[in-house]
N, C-alpha and C. Protein backbone atom coordinates (compact mmCIF):
# COMPACT_ATOMS: atom_id res chain seq x y z
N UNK A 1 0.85 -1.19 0.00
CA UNK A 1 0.00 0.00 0.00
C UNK A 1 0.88 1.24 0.00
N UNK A 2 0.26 2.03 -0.90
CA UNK A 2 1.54 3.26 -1.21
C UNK A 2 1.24 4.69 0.54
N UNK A 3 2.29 5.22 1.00
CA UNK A 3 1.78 5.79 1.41
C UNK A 3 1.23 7.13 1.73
N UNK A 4 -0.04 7.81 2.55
CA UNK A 4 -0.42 8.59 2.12
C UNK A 4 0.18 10.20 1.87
N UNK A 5 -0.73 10.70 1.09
CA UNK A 5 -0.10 11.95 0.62
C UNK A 5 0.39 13.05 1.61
N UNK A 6 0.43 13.63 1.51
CA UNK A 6 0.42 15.00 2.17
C UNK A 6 -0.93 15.58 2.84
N UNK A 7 -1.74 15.95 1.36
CA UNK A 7 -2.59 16.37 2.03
C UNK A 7 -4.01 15.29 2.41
N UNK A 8 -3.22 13.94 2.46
CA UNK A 8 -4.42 12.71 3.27
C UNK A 8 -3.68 12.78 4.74
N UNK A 9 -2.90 13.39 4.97
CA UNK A 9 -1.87 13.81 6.40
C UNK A 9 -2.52 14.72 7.02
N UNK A 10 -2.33 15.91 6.00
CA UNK A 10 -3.41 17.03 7.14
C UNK A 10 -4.95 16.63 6.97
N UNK A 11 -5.56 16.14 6.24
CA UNK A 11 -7.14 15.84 6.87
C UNK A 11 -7.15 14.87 7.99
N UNK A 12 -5.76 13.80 7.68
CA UNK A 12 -6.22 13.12 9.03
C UNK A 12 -6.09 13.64 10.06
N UNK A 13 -5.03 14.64 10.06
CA UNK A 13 -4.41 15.74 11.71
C UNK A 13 -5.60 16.42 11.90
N UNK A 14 -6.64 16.70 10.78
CA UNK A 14 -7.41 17.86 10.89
C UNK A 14 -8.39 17.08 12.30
N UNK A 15 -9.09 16.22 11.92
CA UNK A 15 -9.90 15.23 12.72
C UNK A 15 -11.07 15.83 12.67
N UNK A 16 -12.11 14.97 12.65
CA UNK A 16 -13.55 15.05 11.93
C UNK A 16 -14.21 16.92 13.04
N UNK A 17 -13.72 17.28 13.95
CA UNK A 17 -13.86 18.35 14.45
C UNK A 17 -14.01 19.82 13.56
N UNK A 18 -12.16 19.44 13.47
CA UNK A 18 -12.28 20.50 12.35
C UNK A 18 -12.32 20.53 10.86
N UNK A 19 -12.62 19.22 10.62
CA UNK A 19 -13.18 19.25 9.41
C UNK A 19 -14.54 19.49 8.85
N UNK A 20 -15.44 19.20 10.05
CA UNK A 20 -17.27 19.96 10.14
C UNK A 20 -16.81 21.50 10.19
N UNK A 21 -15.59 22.02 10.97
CA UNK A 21 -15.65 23.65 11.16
C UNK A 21 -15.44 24.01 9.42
N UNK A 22 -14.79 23.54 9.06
CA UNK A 22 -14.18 23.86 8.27
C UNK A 22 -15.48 23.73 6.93
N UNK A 23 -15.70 22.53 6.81
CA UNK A 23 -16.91 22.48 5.87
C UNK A 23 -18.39 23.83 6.10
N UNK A 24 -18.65 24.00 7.59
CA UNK A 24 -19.39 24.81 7.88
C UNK A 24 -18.89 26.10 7.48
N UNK A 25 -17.93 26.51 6.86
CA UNK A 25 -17.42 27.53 6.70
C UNK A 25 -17.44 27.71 5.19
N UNK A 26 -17.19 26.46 5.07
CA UNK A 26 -17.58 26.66 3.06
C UNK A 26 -18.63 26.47 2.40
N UNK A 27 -20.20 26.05 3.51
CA UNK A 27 -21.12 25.83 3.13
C UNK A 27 -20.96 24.34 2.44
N UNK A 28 -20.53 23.64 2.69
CA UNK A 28 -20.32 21.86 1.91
C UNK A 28 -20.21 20.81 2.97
N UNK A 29 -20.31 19.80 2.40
CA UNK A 29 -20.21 18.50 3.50
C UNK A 29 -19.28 17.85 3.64
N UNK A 30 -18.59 17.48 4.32
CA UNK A 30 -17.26 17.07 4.59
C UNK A 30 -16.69 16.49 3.28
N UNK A 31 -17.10 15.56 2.38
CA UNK A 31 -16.03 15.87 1.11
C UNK A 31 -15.96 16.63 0.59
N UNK A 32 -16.95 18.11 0.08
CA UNK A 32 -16.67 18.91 -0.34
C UNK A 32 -15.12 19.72 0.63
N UNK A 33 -15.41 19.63 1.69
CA UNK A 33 -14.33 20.08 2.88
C UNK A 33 -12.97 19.49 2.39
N UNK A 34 -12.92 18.26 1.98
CA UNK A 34 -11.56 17.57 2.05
C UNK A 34 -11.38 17.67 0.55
N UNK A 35 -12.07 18.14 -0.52
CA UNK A 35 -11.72 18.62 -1.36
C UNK A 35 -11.44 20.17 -1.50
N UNK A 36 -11.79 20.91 -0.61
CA UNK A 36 -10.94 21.91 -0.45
C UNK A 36 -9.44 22.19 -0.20
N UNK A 37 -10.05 21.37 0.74
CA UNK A 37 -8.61 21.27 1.95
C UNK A 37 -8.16 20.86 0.79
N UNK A 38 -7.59 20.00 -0.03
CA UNK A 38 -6.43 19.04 -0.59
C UNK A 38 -5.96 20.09 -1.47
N UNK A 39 -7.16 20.66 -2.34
CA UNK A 39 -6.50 21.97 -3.19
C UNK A 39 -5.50 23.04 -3.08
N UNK A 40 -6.31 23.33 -1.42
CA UNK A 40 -5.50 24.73 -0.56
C UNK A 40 -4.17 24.11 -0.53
N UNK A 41 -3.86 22.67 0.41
CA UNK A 41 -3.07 22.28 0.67
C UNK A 41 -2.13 22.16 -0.54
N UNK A 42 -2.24 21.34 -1.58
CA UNK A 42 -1.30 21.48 -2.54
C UNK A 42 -1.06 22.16 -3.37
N UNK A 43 -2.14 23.66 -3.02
CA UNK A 43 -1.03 25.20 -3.70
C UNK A 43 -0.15 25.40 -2.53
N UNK A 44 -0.31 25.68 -1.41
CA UNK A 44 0.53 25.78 -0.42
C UNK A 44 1.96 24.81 -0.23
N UNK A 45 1.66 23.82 -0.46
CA UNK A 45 2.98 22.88 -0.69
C UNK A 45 3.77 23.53 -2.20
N UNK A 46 3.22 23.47 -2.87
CA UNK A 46 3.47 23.83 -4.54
C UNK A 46 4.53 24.72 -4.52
N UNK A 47 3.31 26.09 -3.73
CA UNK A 47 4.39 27.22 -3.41
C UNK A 47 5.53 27.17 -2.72
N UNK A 48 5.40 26.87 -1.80
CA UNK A 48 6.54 26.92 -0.48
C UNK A 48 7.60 26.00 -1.17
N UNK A 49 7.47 24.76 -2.43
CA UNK A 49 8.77 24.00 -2.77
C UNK A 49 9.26 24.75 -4.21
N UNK A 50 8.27 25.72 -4.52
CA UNK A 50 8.62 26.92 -5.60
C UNK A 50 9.74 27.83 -4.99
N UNK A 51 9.24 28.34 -3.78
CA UNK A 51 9.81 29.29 -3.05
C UNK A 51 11.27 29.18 -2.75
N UNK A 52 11.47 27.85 -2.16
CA UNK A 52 12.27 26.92 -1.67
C UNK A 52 13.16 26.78 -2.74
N UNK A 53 13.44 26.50 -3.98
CA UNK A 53 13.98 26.23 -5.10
C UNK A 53 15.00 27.66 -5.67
N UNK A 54 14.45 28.57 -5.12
CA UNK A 54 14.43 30.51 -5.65
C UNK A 54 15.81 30.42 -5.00
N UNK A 55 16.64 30.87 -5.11
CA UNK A 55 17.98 31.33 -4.69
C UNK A 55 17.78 33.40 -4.38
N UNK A 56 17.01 33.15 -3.63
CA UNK A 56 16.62 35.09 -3.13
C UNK A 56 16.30 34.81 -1.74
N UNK A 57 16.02 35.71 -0.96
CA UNK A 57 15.81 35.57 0.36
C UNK A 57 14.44 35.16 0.78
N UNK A 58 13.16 35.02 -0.05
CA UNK A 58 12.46 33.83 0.28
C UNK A 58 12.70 33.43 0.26
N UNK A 59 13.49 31.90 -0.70
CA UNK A 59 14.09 30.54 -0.83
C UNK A 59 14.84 30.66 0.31
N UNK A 60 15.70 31.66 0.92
CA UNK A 60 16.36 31.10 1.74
C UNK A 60 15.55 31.00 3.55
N UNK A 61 14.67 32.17 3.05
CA UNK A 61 13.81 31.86 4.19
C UNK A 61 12.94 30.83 4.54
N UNK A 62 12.34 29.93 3.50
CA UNK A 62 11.50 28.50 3.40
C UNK A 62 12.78 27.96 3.48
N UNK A 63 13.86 27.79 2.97
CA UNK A 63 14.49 26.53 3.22
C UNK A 63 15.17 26.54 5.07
N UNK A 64 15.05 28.05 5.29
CA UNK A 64 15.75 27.95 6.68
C UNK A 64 14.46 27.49 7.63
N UNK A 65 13.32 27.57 7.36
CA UNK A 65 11.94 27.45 7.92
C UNK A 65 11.99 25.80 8.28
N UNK A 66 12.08 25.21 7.15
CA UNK A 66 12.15 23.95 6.91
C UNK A 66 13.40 23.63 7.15
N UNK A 67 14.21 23.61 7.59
CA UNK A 67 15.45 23.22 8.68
C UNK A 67 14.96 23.26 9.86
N UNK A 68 14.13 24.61 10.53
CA UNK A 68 13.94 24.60 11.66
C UNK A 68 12.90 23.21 12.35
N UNK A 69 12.03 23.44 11.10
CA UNK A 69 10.70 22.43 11.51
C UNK A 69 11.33 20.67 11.60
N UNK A 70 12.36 20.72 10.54
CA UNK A 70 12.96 19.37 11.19
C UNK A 70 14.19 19.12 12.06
N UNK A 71 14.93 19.73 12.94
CA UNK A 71 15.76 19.60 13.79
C UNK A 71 14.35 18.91 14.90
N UNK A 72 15.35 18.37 15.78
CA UNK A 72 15.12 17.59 17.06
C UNK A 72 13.89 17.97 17.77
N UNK A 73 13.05 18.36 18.81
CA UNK A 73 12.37 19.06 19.36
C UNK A 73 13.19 19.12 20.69
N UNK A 74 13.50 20.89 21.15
CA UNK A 74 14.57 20.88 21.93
C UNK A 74 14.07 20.92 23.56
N UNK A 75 14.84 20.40 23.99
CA UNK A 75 14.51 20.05 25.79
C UNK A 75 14.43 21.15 26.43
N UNK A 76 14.01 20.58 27.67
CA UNK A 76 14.57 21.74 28.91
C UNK A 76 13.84 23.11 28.68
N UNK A 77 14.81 24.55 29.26
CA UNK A 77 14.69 24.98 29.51
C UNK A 77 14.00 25.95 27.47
N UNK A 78 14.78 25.53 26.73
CA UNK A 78 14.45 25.95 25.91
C UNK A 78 12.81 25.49 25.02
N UNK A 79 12.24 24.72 26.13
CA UNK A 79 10.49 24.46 25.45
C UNK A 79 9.76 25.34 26.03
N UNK A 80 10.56 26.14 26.96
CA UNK A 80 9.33 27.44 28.05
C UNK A 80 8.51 27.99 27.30
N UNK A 81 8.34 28.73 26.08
CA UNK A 81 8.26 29.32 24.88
C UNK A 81 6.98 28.82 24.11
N UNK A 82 7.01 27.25 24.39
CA UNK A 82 5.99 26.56 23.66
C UNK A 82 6.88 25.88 22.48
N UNK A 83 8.09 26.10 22.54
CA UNK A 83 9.33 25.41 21.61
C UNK A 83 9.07 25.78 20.23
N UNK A 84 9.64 25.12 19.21
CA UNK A 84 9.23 25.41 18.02
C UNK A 84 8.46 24.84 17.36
N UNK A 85 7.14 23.95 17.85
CA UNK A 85 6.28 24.03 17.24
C UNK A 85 4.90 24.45 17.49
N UNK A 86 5.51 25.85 18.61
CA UNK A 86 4.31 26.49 18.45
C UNK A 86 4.62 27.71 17.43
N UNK A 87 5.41 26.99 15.85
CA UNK A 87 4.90 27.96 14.99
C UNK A 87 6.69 28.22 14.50
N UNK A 88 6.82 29.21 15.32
CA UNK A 88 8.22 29.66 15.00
C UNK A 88 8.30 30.60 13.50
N UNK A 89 9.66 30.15 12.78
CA UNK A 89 9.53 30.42 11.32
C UNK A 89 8.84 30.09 10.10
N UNK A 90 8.60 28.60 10.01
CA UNK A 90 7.41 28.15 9.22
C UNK A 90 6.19 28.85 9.34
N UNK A 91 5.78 29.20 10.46
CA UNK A 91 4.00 29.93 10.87
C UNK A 91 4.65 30.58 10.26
N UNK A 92 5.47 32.04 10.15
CA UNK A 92 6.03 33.48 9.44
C UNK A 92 5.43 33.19 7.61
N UNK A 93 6.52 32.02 7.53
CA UNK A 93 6.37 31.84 5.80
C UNK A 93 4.83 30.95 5.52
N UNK A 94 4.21 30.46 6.06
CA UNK A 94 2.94 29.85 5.87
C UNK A 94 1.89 30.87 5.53
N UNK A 95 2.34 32.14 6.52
CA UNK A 95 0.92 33.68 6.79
C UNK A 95 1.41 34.34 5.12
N UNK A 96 2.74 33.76 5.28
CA UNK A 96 3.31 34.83 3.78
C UNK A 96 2.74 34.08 2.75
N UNK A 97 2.29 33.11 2.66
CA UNK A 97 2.34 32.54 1.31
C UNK A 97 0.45 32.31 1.32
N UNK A 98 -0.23 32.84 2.48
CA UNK A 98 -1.46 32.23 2.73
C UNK A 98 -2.24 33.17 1.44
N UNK A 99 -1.69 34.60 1.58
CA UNK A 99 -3.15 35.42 0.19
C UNK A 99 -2.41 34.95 -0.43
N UNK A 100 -1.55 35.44 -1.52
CA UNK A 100 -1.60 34.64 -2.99
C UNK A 100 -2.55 33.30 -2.90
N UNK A 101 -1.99 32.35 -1.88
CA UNK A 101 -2.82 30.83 -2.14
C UNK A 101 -3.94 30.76 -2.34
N UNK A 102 -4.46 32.31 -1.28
CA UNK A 102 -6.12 32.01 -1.04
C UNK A 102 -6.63 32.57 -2.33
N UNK A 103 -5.75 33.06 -2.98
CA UNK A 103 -6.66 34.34 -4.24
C UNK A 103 -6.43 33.15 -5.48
N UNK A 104 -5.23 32.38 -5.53
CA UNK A 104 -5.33 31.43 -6.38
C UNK A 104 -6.43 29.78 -6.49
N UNK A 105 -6.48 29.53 -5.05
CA UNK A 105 -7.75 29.22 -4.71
C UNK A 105 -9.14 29.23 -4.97
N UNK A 106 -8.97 30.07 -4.46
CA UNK A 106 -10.42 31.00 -5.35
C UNK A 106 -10.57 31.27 -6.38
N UNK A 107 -9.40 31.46 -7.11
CA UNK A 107 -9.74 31.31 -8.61
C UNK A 107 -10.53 30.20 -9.00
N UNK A 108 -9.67 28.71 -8.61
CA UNK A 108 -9.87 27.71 -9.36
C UNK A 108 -11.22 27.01 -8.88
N UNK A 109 -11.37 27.20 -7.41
CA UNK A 109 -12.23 26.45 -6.89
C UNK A 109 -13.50 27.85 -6.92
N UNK A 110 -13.44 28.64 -7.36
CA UNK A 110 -14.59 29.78 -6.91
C UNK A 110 -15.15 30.21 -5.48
N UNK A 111 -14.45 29.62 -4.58
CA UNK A 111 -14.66 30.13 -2.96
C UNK A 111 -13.98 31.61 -3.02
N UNK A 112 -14.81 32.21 -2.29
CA UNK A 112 -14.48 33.62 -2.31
C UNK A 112 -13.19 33.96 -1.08
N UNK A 113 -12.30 34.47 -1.97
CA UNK A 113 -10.52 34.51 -1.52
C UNK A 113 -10.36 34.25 0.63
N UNK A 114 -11.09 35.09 0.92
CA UNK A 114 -11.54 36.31 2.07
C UNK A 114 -12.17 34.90 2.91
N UNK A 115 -12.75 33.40 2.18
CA UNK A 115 -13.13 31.98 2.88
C UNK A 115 -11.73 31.25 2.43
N UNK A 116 -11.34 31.45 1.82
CA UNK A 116 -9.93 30.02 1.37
C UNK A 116 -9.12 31.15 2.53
N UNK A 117 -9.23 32.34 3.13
CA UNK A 117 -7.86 32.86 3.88
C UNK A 117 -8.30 32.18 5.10
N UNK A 118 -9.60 32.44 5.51
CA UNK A 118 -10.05 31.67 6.90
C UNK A 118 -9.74 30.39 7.41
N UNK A 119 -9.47 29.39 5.78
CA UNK A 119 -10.13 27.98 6.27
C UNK A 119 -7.83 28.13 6.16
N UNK A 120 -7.20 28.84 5.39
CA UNK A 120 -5.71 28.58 5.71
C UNK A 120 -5.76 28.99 7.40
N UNK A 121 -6.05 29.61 8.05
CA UNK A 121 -5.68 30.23 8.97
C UNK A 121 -6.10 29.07 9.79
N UNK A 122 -7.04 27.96 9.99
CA UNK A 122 -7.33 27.24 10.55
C UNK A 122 -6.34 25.81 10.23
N UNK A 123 -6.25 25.61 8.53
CA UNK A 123 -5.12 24.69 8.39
C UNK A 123 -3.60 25.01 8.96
N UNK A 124 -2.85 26.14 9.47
CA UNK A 124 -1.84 26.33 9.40
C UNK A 124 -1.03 25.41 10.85
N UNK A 125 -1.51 25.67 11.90
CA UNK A 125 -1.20 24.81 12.81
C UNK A 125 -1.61 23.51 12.33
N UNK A 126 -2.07 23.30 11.67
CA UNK A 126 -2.54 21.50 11.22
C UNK A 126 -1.29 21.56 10.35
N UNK A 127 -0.80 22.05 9.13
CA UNK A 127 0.51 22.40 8.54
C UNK A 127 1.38 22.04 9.22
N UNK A 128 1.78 22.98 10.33
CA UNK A 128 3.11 22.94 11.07
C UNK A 128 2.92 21.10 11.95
N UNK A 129 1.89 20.63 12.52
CA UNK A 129 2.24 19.27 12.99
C UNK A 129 2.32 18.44 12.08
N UNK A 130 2.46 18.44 10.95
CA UNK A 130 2.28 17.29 9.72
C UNK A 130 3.69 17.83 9.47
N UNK A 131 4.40 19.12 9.16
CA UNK A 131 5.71 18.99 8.50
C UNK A 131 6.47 18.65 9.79
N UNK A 132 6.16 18.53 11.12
CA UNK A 132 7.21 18.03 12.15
C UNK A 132 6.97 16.57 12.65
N UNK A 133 5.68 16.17 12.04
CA UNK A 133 5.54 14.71 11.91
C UNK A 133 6.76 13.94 10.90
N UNK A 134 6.37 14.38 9.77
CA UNK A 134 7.29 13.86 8.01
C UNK A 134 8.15 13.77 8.63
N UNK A 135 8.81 15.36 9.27
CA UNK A 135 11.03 15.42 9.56
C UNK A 135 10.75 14.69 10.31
N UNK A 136 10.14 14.47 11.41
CA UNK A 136 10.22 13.46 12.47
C UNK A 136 10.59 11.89 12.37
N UNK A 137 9.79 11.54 11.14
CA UNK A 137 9.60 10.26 10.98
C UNK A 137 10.53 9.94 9.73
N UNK A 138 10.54 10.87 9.15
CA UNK A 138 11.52 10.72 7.86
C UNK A 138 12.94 11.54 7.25
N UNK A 139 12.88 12.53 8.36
CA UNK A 139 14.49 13.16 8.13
C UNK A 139 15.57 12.14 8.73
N UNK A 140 15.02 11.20 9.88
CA UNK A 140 16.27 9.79 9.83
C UNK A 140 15.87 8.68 9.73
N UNK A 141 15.20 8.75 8.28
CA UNK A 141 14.70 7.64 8.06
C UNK A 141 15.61 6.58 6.66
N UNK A 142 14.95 5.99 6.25
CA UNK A 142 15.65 4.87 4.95
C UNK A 142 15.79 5.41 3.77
N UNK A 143 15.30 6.54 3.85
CA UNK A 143 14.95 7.44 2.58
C UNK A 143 16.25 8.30 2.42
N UNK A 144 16.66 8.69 3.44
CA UNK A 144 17.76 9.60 3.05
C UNK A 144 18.96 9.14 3.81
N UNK A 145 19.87 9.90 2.49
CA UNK A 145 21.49 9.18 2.87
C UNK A 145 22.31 9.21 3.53
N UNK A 146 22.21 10.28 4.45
CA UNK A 146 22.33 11.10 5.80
C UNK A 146 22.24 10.94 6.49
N UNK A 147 21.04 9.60 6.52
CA UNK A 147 20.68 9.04 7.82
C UNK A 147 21.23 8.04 8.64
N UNK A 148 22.43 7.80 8.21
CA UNK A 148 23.31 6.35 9.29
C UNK A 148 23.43 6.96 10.57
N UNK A 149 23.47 7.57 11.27
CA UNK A 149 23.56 8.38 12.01
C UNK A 149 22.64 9.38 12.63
N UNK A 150 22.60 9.52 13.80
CA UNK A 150 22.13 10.52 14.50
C UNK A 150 22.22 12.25 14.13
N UNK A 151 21.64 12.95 13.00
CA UNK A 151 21.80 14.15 12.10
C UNK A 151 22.09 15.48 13.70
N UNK A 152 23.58 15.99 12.74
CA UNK A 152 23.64 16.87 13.75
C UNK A 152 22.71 18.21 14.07
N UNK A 153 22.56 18.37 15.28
CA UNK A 153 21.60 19.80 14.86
C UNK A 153 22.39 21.43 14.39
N UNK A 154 21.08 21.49 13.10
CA UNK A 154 21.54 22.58 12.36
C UNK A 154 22.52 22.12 11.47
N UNK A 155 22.77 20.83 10.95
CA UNK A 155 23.38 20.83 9.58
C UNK A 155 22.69 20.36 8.53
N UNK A 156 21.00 20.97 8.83
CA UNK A 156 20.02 20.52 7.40
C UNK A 156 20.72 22.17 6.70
N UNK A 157 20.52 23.51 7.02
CA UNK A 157 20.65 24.24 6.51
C UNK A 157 22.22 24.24 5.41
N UNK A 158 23.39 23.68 5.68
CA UNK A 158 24.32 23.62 5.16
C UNK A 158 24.21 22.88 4.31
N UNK A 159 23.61 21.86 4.39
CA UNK A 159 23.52 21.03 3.35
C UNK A 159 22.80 20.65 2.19
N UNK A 160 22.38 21.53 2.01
CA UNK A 160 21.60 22.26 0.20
C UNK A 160 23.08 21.81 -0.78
N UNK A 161 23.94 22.70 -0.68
CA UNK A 161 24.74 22.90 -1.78
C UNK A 161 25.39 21.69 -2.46
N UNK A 162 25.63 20.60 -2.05
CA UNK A 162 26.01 19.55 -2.33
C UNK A 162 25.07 18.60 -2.75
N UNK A 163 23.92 18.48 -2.53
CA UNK A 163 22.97 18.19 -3.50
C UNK A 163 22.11 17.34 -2.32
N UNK A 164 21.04 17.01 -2.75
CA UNK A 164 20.34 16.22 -1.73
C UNK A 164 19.81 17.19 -0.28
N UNK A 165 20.45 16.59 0.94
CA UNK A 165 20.27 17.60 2.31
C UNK A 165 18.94 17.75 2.51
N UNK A 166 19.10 19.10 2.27
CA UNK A 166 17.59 19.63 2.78
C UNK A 166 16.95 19.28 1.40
N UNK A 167 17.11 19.58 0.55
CA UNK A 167 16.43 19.85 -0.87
C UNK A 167 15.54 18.09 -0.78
N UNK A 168 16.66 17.11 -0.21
CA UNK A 168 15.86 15.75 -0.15
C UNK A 168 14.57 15.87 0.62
N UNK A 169 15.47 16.41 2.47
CA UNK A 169 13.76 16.40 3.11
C UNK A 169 12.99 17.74 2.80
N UNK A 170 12.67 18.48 2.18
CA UNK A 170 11.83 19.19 1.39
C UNK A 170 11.12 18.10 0.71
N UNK A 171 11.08 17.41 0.00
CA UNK A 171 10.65 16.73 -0.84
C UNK A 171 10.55 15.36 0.12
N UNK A 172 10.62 14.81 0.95
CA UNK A 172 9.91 14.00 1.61
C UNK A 172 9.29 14.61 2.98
N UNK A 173 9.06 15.29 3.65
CA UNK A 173 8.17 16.07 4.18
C UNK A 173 6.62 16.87 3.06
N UNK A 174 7.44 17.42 1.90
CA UNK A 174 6.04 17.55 1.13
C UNK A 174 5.98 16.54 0.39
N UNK A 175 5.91 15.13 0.43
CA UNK A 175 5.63 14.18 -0.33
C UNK A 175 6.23 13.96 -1.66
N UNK A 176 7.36 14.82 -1.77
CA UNK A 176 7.63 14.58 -3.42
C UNK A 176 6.95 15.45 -4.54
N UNK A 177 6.38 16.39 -4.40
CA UNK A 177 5.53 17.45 -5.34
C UNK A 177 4.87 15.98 -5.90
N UNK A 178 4.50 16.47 -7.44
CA UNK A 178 3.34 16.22 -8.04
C UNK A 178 4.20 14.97 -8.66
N UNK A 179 3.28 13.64 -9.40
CA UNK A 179 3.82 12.50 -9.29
C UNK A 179 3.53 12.84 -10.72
């Protein structure tokens, strides 16, 4: 069995809760909901591995985002805060990339921009636990070559230039873009 996508990740994180909020918000019934959701979700992935690719200070800001979201989850004294996954840099680039998504959204699906910004604002913390699930489960996993070992923290960001690194878990955290 192949496994699931990305955005069959965030409907399952979403949980039938906020997936009624969410449908109640678009006027539809929960598949109409999870056909939203999957749309939003994979302009939002789309973008952010567009972004990510850019050699300008977005790209370097999604790719430093996505370093952060997969390092370790850090102990002690440094979780007082709510640590980094209450948000951190990813939330920053997620809010940045949310209008364009929602206005492109709305294009395709005809939900009016001003409802695809609402129902992002509700996916985005569902976002951030699904990309610290993936690094979690798959930045030292079988998939990447990096992984004999215990990955030091903070050497996803260095390791773009040589090929693979981050650019790999980019692409297994968002599932690999489009097949």
């Amino acid at each position: 069995m192949s496994e699931p996508s990305f955005q069959d990740d965030v409907i399952n994180e979403l949980g039938d809760d906020k997936l009624t909020e969410i449908a109640g918000l678009l006027g539809t019934d929960a598949t109409g909901a999870r056909d939203a959701i999957a749309t939003t979700v994979g302009a939002m992935t789309g973008d952010l591995q567009q972004k990510a690719d850019a050699d300008d200070d977005d790209g370097h800001e999604v790719r430093q985002a996505f370093a952060e979201v997969s390092e370790p989850p850090l102990q002690g004294v440094a979780t007082l805060g709510g640590g980094l996954l209450s948000g951190g840099m990813m939330a920053g680039v997620l809010a940045k990339v949310s209008k364009p998504v929602a206005a492109a959204v709305s294009k395709k699906t005809g939900i009016p921009a001003p409802t695809v910004a609402r129902v992002i604002e509700l996916l985005i913390p569902v976002l951030l636990a699904v990309f610290a699930k993936r690094a979690a489960g798959k930045g030292a996993g079988a998939g990447s070559p990096q992984a004999s070992g215990a990955p030091a923290p903070g050497s996803a960001p260095g390791a773009a230039p040589g090929g693979g690194g981050l650019g790999d878990l980019l692409g297994q955290i968002l599932g690999g873009g489009k097949k």
